[in-house]
Every structure is written in structure tokens, then in C-alpha cells.
N, C-alpha and C. Protein backbone atom coordinates (compact mmCIF):
# COMPACT_ATOMS: atom_id res chain seq x y z
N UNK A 1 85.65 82.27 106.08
CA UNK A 1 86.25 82.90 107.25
C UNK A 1 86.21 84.41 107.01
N UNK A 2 85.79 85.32 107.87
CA UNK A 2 85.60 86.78 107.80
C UNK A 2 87.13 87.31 108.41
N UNK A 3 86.88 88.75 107.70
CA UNK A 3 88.32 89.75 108.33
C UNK A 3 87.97 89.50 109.98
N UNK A 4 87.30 89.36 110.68
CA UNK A 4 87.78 89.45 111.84
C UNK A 4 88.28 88.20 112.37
N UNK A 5 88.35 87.29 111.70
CA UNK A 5 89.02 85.27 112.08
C UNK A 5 90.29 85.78 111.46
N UNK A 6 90.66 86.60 110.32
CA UNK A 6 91.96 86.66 109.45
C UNK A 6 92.71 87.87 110.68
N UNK A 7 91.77 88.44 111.00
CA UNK A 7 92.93 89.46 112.01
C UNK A 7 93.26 88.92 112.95
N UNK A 8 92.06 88.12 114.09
CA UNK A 8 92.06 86.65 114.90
C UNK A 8 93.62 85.93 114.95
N UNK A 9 94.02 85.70 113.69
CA UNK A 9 95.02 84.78 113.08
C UNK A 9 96.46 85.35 112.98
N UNK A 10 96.58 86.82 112.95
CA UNK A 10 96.89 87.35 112.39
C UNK A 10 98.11 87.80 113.52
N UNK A 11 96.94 88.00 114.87
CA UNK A 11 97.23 88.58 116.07
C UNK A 11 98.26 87.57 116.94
N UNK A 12 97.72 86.02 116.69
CA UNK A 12 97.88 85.24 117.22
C UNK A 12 99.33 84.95 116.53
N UNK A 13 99.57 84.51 115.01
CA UNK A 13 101.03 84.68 114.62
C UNK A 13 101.51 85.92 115.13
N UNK A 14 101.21 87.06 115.50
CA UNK A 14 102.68 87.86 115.80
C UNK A 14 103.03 88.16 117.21
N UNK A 15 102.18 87.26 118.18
CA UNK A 15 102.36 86.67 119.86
C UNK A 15 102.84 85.47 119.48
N UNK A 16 102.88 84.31 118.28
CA UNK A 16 103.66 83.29 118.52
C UNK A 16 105.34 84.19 118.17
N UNK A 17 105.13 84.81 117.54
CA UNK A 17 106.69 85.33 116.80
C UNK A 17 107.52 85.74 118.16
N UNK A 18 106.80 86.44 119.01
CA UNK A 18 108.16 87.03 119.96
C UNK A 18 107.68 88.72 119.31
N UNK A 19 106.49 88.84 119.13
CA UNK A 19 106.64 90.44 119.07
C UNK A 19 105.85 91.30 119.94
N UNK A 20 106.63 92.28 120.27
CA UNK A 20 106.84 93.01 121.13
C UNK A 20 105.64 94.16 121.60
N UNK A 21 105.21 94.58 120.42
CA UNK A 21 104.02 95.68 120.00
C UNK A 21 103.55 95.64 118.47
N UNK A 22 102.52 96.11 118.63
CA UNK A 22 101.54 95.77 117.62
C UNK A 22 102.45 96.57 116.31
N UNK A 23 102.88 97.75 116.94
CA UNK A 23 103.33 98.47 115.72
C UNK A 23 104.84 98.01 114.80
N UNK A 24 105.34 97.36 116.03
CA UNK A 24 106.90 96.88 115.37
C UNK A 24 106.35 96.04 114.79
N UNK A 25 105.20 95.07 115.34
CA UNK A 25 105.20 93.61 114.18
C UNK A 25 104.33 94.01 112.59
N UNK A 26 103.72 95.17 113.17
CA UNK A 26 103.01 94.85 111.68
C UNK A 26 104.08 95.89 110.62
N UNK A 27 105.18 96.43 110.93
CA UNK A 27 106.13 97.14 110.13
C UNK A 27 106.38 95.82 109.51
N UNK A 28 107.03 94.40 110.73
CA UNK A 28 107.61 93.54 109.96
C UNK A 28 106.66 92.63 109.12
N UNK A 29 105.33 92.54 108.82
CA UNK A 29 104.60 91.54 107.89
C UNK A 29 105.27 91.85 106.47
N UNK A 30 105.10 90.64 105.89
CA UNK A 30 105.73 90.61 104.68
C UNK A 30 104.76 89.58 103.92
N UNK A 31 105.29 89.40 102.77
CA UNK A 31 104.78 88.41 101.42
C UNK A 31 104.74 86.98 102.21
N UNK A 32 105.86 86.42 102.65
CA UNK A 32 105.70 85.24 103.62
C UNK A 32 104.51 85.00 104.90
N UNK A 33 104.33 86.10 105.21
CA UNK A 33 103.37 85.83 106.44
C UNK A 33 102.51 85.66 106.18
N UNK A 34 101.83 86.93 104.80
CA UNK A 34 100.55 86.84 104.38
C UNK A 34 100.02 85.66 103.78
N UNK A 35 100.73 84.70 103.05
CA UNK A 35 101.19 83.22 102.75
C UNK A 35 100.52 82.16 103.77
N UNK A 36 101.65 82.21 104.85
CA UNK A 36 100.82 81.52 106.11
C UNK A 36 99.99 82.08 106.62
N UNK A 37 99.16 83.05 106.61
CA UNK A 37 97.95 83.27 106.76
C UNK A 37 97.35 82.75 106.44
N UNK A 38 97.37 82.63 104.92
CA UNK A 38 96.27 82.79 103.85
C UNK A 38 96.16 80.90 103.88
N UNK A 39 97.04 79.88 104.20
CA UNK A 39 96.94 79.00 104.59
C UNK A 39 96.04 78.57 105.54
N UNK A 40 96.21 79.50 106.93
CA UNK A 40 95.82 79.11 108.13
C UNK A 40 94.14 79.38 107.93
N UNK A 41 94.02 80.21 107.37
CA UNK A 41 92.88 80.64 106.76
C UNK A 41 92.04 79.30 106.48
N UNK A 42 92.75 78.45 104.92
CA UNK A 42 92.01 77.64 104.39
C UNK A 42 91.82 76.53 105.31
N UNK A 43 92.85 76.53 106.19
CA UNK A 43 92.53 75.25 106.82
C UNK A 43 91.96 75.07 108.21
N UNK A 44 91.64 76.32 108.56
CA UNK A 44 90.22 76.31 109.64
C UNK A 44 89.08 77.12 108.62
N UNK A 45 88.96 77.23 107.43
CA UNK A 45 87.69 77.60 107.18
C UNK A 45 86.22 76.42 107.25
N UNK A 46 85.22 76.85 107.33
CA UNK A 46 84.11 76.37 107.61
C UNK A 46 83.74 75.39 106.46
N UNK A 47 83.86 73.87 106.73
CA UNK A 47 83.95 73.09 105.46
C UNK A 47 82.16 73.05 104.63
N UNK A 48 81.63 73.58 105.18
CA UNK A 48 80.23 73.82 104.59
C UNK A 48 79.79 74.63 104.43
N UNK A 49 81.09 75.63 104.25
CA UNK A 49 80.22 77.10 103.48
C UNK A 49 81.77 77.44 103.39
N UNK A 50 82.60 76.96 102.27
CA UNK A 50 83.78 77.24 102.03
C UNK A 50 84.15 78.86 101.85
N UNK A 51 85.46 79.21 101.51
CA UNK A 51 85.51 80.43 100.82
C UNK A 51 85.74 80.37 99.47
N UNK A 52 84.93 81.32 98.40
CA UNK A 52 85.47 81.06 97.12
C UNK A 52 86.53 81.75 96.88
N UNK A 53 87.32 80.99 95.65
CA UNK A 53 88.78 81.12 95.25
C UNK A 53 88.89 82.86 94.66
N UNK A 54 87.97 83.20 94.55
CA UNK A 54 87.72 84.74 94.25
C UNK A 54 88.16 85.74 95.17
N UNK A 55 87.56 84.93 96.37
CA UNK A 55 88.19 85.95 97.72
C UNK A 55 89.22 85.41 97.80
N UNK A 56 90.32 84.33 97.44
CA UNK A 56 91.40 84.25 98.20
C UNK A 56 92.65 85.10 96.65
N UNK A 57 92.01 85.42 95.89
CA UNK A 57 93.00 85.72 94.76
C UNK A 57 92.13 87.60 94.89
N UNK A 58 91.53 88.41 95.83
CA UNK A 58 90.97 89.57 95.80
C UNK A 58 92.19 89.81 96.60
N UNK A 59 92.07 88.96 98.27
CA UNK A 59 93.00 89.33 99.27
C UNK A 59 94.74 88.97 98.65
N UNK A 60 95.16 88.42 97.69
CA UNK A 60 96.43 88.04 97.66
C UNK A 60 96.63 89.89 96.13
N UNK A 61 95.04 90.37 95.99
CA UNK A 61 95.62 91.20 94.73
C UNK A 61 95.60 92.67 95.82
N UNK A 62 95.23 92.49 96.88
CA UNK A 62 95.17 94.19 97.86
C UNK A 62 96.56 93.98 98.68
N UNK A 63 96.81 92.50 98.76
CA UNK A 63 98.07 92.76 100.06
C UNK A 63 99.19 93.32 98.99
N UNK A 64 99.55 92.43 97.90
CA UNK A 64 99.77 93.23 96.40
C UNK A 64 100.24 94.33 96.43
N UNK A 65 98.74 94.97 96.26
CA UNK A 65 98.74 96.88 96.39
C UNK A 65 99.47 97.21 97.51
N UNK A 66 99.35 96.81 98.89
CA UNK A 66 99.75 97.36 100.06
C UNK A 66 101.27 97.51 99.81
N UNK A 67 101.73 96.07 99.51
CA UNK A 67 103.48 96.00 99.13
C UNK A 67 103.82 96.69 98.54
N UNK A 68 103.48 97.38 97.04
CA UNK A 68 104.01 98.15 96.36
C UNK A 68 103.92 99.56 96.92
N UNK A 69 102.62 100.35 97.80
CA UNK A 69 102.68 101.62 98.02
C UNK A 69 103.70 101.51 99.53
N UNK A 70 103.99 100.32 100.24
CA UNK A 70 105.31 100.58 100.87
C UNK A 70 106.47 100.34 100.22
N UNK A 71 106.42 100.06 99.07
CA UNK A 71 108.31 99.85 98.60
C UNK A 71 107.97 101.04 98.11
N UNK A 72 106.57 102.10 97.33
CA UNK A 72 106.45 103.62 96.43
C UNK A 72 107.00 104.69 97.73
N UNK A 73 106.48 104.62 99.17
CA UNK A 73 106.86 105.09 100.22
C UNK A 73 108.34 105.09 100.11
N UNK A 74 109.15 103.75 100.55
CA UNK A 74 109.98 103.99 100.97
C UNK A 74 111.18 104.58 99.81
N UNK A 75 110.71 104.71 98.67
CA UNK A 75 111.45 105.30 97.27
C UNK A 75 110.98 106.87 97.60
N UNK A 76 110.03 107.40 98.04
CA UNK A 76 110.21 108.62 97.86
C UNK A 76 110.39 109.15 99.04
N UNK A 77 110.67 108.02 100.49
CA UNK A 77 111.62 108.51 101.51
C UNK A 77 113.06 108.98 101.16
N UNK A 78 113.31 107.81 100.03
CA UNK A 78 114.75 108.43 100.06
C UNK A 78 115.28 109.57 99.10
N UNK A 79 114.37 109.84 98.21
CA UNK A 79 114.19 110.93 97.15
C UNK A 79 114.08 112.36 98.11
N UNK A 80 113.17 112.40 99.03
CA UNK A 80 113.06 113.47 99.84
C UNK A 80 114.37 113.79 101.01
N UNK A 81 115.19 112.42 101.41
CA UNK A 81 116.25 112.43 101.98
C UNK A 81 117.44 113.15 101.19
N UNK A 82 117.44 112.65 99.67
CA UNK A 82 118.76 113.58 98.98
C UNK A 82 118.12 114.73 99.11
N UNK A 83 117.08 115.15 98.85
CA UNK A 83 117.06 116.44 98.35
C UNK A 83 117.15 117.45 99.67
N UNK A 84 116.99 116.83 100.97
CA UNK A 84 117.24 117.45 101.94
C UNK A 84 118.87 117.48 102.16
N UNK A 85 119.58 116.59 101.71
CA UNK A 85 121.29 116.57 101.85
C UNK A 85 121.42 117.61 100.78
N UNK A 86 120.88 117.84 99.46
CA UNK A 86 121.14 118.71 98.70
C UNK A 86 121.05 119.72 99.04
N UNK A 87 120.09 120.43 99.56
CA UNK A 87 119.30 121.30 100.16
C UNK A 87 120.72 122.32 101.45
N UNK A 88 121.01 121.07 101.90
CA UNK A 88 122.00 121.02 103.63
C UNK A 88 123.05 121.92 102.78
N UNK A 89 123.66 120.98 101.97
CA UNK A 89 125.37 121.25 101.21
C UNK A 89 125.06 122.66 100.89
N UNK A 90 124.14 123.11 99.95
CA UNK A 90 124.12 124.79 99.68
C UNK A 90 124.10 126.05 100.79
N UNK A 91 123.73 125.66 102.02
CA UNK A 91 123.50 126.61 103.13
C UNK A 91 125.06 126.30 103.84
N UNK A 92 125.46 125.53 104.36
CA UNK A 92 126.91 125.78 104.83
C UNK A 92 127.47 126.62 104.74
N UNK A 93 127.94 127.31 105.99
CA UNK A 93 128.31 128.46 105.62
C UNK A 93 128.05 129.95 104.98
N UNK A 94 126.64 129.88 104.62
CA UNK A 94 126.06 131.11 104.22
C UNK A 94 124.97 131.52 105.27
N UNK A 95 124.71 132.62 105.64
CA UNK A 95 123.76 133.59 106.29
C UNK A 95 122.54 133.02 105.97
N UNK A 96 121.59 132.72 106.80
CA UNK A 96 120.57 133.02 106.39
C UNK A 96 119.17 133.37 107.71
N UNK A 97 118.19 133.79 107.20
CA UNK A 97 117.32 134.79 107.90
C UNK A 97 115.59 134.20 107.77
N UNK A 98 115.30 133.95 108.92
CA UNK A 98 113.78 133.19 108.80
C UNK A 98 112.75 134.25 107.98
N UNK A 99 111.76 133.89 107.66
CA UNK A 99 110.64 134.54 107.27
C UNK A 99 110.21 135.71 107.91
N UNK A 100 110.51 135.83 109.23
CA UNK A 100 109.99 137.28 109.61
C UNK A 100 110.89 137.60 110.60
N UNK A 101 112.38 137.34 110.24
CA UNK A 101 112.92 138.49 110.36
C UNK A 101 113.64 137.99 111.91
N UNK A 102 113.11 137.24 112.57
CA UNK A 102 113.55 137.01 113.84
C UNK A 102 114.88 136.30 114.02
N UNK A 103 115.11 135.28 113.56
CA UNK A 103 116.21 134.50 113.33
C UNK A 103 117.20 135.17 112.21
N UNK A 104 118.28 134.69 112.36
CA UNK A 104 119.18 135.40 111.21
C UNK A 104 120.59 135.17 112.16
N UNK A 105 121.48 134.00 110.98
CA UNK A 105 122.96 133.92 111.36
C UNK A 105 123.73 133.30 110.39
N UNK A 106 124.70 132.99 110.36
CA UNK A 106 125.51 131.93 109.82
C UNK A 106 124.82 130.75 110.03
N UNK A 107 125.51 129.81 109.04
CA UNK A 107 124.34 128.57 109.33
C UNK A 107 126.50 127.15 109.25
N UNK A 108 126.15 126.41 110.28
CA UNK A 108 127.54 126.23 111.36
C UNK A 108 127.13 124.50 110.91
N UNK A 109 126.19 124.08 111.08
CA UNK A 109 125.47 122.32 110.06
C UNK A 109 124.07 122.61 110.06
N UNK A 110 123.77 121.71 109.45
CA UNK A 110 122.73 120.86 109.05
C UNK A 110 122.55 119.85 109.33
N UNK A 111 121.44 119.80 110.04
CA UNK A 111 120.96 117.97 110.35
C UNK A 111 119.32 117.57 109.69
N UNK A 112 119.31 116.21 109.07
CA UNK A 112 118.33 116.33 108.45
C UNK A 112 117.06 115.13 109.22
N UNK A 113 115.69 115.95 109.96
CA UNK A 113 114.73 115.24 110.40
C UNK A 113 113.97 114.83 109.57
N UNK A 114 112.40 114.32 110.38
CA UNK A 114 111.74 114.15 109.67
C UNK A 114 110.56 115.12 108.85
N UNK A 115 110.84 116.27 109.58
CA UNK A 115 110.33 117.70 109.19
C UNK A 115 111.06 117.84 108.14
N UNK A 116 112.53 118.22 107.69
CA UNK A 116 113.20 118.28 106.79
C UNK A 116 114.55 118.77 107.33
N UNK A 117 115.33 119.73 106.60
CA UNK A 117 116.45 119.71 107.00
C UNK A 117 116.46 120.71 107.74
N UNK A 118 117.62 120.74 108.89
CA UNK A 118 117.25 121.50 110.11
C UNK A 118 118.94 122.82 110.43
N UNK A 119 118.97 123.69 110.49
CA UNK A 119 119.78 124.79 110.26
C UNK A 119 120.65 124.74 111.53
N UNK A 120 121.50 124.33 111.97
CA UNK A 120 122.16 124.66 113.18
C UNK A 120 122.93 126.10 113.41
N UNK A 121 122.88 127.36 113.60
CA UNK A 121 123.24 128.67 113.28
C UNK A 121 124.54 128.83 114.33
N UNK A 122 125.56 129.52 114.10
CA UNK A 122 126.85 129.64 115.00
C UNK A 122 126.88 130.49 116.14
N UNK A 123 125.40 130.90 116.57
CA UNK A 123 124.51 131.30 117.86
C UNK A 123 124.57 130.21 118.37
N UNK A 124 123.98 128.97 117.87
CA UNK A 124 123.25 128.21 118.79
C UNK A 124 121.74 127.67 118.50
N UNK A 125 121.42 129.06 117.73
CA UNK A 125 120.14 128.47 117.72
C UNK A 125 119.65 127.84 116.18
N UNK A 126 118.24 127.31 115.79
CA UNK A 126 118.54 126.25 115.22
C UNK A 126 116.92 126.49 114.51
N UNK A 127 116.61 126.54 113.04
CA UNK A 127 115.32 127.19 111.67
C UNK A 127 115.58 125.80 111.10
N UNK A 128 114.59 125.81 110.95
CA UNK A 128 113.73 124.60 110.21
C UNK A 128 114.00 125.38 108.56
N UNK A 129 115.09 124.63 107.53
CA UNK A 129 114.80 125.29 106.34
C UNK A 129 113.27 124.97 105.27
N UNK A 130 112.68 126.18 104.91
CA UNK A 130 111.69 126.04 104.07
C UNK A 130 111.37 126.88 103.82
N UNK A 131 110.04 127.05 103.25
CA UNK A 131 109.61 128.32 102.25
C UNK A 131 109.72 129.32 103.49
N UNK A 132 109.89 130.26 102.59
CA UNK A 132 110.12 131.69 103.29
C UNK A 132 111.23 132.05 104.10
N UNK A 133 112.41 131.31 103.63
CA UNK A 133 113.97 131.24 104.59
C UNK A 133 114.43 132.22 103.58
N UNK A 134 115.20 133.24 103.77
CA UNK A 134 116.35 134.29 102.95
C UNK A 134 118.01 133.47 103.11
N UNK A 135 118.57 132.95 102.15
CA UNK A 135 119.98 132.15 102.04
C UNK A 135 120.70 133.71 101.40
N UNK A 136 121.72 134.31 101.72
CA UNK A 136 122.37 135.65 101.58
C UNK A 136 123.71 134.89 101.23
């Protein structure tokens, strides 16, 4: 069976699931699905030109890889999240002045996006902290 019968399969479990868009369901694939795949796989493959056990232990060693660089992702989501709360706590309350000079106030909160942490000033208006910010 080729990647395009395994995506075939793939598509078809996450319209039996109840999902919604392509992008929410494939956030949710997991170790279990790839499982019943990898089942559904063997048991419509072509009984006269099987698949060898090589390809089914290649695809169980990449989905593997995939799992670990999303649990490595979501570890240095949250590594980059403290250091943006760290980042927040030191500016409270102190002045500070963008890179060229235009912006410049008290800094009133901090809210932290996905850009990074974000300066709310007691103007109103609102600097992205990063290189080239002056903290006074």
C-alpha cells in the first residue's frame, strides 16, 4: 500500500471521528491512531505483493521522530513562555524607550504573545519587548 492509500485512510478516519478541519484533526493524531492505521493498512494491503515488515517498522520509527520533535516543541514552548514572564516581572514599572526613540513611557503590564512579551505603556500605547528596547 503506497503513502497515498495511507493518507486515503488517514482522511477517511478523521471524517469518521467527527472532525471538523484538517488542521484541528491532525493537531489531535496520536500513537493510537497511527496504530489503527498501520492496521488498516495491513488489512487492505494487496495480498500478492504484500508490504515488507521493513516498511512497517521504517513508518512506526519516523512517526517516532515526529512524536518526540512535538513533545521537543512543546518543551521549548514553555521554556520561551517563562522566560517571557521573566522578562514581563523586570519591566513593571520601569521606563522604557523603543529603539529609535519614538516610543518611550512607563511600562503599566505586560502581556505575553506569540511574538513575545508585549509592553502595555501608561499612554496607552503598547512595544513589542526585544533587542534594541532601553529599560531606564
Amino acid at each position: 500500500m503506497d503513502v497515498s492509500n495511507v493518507t486515503a485512510l488517514a482522511n477517511a478516519s478523521q471524517k469518521s471521528s467527527g472532525a471538523t478541519s484538517a488542521k484541528s484533526s491532525a493537531a489531535t493524531l496520536n500513537y493510537n491512531t497511527f496504530l489503527k492505521l498501520l492496521l488498516e493498512q495491513m488489512k487492505n494491503q494487496d495480498p500478492t505483493a504484500p508490504m515488507k515488515s521493513t516498511d512497517y517498522m521504517a513508518q512506526l520509527a519516523t512517526f517516532s521522530q515526529v512524536e518526540q520533535s512535538m513533545i521537543s516543541n512543546s518543551k521549548l514552548d514553555a521554556i520561551l513562555s517563562s522566560s517571557a514572564l521573566s522578562q514581563a516581572d523586570s519591566v513593571i514599572g520601569r521606563t522604557i524607550t523603543s529603539a529609535d526613540g519614538v516610543i518611550s513611557g512607563q511600562v503599566a503590564s505586560v502581556r505575553v504573545t506569540n511574538e513575545g512579551a508585549v509592553a502595555k505603556l501608561a499612554d496607552g500605547s503598547e512595544l513589542l519587548l526585544g533587542p534594541g528596547i532601553v529599560v531606564s
